[in-house]
N, C-alpha and C. Protein backbone atom coordinates (compact mmCIF):
# COMPACT_ATOMS: atom_id res chain seq x y z
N UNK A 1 98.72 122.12 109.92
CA UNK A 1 100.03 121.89 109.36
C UNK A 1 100.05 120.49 108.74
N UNK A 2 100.53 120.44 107.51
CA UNK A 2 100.69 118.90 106.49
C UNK A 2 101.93 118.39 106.71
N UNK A 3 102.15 117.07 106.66
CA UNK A 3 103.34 116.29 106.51
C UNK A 3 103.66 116.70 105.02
N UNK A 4 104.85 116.54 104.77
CA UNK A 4 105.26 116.87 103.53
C UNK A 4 105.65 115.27 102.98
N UNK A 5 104.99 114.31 102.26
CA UNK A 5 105.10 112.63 102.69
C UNK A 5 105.65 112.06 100.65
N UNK A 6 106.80 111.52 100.71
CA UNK A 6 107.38 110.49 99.42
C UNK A 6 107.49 109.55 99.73
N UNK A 7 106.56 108.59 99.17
CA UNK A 7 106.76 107.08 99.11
C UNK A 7 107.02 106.28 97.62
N UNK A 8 108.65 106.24 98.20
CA UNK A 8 109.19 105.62 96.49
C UNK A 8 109.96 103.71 96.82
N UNK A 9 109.79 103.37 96.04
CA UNK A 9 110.42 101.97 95.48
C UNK A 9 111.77 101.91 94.81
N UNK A 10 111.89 100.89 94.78
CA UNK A 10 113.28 101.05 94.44
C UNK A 10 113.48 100.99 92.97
N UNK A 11 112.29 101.25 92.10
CA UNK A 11 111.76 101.51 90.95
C UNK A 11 111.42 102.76 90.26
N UNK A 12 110.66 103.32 90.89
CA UNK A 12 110.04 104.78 91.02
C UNK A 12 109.48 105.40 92.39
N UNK A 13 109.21 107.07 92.17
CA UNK A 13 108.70 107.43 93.15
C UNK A 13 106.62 106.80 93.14
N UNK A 14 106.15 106.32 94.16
CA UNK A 14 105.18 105.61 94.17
C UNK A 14 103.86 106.48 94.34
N UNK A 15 104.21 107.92 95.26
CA UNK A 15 103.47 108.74 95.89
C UNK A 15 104.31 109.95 96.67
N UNK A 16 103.85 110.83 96.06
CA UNK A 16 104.10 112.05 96.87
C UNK A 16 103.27 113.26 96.94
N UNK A 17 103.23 114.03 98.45
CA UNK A 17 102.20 115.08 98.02
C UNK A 17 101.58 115.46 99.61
N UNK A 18 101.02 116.07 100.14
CA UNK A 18 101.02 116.22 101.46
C UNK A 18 99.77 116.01 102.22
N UNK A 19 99.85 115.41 103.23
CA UNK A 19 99.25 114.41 104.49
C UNK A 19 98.75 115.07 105.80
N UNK A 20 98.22 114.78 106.11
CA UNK A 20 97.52 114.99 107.55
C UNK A 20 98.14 113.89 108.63
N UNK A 21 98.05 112.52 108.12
CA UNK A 21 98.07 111.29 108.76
C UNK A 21 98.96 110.25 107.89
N UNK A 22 99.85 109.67 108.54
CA UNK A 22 100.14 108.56 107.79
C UNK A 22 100.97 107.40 109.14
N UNK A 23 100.04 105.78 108.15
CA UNK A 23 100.14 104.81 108.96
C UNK A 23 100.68 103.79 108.22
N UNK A 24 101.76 102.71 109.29
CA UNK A 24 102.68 101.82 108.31
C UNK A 24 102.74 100.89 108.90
N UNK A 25 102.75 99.76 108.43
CA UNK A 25 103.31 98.77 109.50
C UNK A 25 105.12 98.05 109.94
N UNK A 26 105.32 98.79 111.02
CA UNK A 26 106.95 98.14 110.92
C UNK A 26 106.83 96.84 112.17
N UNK A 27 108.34 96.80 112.17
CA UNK A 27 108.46 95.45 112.60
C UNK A 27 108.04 95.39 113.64
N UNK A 28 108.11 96.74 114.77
CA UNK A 28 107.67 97.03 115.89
C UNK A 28 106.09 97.01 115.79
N UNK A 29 105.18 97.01 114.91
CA UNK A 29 104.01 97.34 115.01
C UNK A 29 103.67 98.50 114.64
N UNK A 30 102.32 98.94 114.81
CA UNK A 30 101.73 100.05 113.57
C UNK A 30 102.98 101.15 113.79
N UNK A 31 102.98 102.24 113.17
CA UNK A 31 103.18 103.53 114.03
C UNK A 31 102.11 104.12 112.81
N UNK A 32 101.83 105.45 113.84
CA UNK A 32 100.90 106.64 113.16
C UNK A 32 101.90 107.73 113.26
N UNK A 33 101.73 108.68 112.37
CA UNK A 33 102.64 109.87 112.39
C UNK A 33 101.44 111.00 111.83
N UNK A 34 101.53 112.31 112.73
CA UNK A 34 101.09 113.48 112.21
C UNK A 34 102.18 114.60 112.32
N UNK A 35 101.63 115.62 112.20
CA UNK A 35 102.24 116.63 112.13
C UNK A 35 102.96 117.05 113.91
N UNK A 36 104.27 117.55 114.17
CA UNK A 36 104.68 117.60 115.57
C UNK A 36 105.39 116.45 115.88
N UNK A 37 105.25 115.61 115.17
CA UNK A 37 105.67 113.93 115.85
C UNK A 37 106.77 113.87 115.72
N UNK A 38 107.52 113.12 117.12
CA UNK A 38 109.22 113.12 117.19
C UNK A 38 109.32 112.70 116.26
N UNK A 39 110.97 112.97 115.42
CA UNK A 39 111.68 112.34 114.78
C UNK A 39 111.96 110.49 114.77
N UNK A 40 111.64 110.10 114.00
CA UNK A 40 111.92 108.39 113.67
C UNK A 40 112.21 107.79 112.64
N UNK A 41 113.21 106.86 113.02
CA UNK A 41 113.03 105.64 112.28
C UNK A 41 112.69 104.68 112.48
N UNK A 42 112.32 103.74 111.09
CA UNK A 42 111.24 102.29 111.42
C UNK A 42 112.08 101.57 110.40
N UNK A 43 111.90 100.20 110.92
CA UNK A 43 111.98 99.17 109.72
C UNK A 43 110.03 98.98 109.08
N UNK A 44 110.21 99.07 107.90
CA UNK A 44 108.99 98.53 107.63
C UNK A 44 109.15 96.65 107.57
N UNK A 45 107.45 96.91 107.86
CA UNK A 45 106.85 94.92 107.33
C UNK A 45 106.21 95.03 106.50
N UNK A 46 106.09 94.04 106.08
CA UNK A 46 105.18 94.04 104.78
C UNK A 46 104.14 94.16 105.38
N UNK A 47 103.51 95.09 104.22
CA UNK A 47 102.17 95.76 104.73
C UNK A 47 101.36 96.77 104.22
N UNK A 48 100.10 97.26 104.48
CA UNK A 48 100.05 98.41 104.16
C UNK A 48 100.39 99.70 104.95
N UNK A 49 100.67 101.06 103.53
CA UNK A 49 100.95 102.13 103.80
C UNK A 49 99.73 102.84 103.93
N UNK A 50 98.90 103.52 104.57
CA UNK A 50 97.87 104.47 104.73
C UNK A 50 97.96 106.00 104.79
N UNK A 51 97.38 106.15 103.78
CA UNK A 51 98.03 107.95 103.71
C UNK A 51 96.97 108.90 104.05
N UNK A 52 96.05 109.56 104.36
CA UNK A 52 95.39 110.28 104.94
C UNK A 52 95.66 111.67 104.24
N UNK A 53 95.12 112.28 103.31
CA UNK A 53 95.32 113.66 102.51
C UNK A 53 94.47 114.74 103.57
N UNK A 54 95.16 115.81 103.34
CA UNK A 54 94.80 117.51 104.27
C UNK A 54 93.27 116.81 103.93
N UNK A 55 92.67 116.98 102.80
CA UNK A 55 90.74 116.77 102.64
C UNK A 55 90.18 115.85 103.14
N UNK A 56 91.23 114.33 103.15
CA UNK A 56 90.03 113.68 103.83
C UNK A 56 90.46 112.27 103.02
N UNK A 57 90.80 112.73 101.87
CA UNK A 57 91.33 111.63 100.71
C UNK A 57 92.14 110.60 101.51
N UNK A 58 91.87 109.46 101.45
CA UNK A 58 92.59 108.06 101.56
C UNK A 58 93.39 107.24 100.60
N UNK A 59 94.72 107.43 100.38
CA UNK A 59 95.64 106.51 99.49
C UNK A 59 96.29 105.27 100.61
N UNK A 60 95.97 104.16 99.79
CA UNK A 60 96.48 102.95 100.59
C UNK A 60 97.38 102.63 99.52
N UNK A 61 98.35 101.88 99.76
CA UNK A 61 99.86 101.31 99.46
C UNK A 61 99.88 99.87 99.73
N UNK A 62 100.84 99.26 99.32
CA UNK A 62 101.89 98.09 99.77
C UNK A 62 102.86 98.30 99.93
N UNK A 63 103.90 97.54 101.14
CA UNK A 63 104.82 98.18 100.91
C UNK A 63 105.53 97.08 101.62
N UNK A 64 106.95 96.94 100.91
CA UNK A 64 107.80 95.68 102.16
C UNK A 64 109.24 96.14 101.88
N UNK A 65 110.09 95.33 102.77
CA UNK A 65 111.59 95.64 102.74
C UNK A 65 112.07 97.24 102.58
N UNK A 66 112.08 97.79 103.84
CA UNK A 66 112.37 99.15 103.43
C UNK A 66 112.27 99.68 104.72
N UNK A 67 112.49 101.22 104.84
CA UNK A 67 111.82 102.11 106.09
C UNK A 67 110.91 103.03 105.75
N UNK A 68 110.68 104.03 107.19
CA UNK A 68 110.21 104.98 107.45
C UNK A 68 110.93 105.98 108.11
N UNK A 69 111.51 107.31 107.77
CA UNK A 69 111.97 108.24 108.19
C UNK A 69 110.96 109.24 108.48
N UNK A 70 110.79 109.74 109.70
CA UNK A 70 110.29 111.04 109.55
C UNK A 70 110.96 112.30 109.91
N UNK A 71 111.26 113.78 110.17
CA UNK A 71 112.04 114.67 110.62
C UNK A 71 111.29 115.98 110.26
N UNK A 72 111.12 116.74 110.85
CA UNK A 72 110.74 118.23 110.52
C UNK A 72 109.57 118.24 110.09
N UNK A 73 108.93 117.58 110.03
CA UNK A 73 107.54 117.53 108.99
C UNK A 73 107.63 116.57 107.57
N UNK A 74 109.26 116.23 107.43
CA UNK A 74 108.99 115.54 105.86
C UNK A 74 108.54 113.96 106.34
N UNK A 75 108.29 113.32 105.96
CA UNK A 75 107.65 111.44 105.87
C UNK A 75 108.51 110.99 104.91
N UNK A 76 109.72 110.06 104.35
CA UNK A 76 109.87 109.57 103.58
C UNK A 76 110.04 107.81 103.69
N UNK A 77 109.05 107.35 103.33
CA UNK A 77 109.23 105.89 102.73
C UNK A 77 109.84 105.25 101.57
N UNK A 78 111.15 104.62 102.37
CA UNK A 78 111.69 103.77 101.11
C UNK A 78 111.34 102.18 101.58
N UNK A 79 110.74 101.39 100.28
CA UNK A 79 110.84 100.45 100.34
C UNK A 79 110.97 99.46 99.10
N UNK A 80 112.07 98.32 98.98
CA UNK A 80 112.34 97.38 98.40
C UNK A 80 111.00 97.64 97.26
N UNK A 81 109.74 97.30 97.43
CA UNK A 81 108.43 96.87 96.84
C UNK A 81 107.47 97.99 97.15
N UNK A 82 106.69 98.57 96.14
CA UNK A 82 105.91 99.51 96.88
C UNK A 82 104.69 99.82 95.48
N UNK A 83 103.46 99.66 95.71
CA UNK A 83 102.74 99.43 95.17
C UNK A 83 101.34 100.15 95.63
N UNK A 84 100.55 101.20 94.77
CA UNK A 84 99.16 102.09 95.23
C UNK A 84 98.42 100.86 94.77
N UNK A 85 97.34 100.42 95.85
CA UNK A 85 96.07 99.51 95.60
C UNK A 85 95.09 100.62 95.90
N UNK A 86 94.41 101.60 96.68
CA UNK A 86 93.52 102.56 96.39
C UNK A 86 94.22 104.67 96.61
């Protein structure tokens, strides 16, 4: 089962498309999210976003001022700044 995962800016949408894994850094420290995982919210930190694709594929991010929602399977990251470096 895939996360269904949007990571947009307060510019554009940055990334979307579906996940196995995804890792962020909030204020609390990392969190990891897969598929099954309680419902949350996060403040993000500046940091990177790590996205983990169903194949294997790795998209890394920047990302600051913003959150992390997750619920039902969807992932959505909003943040202030948000930027794909790989």
């Amino acid at each position: 089962m895939a996360l269904n995962v949007h990571l947009v800016s307060a510019e554009a949408e940055v990334w979307s498309g579906e996940a196995s894994l995804v890792v962020a850094k909030t204020v609390e420290g990392e969190i990891g999210i897969m598929a099954g995982h309680e419902p949350v919210l996060a403040i993000l930190a500046k940091g990177e976003v790590r996205i983990t694709e169903p194949d294997g594929t790795k998209i890394i991010a920047s990302a600051q001022d913003g959150f992390l929602s997750m619920e039902g399977g969807d992932v959505t990251i909003v943040a202030g700044n948000a930027a794909l470096i790989a």
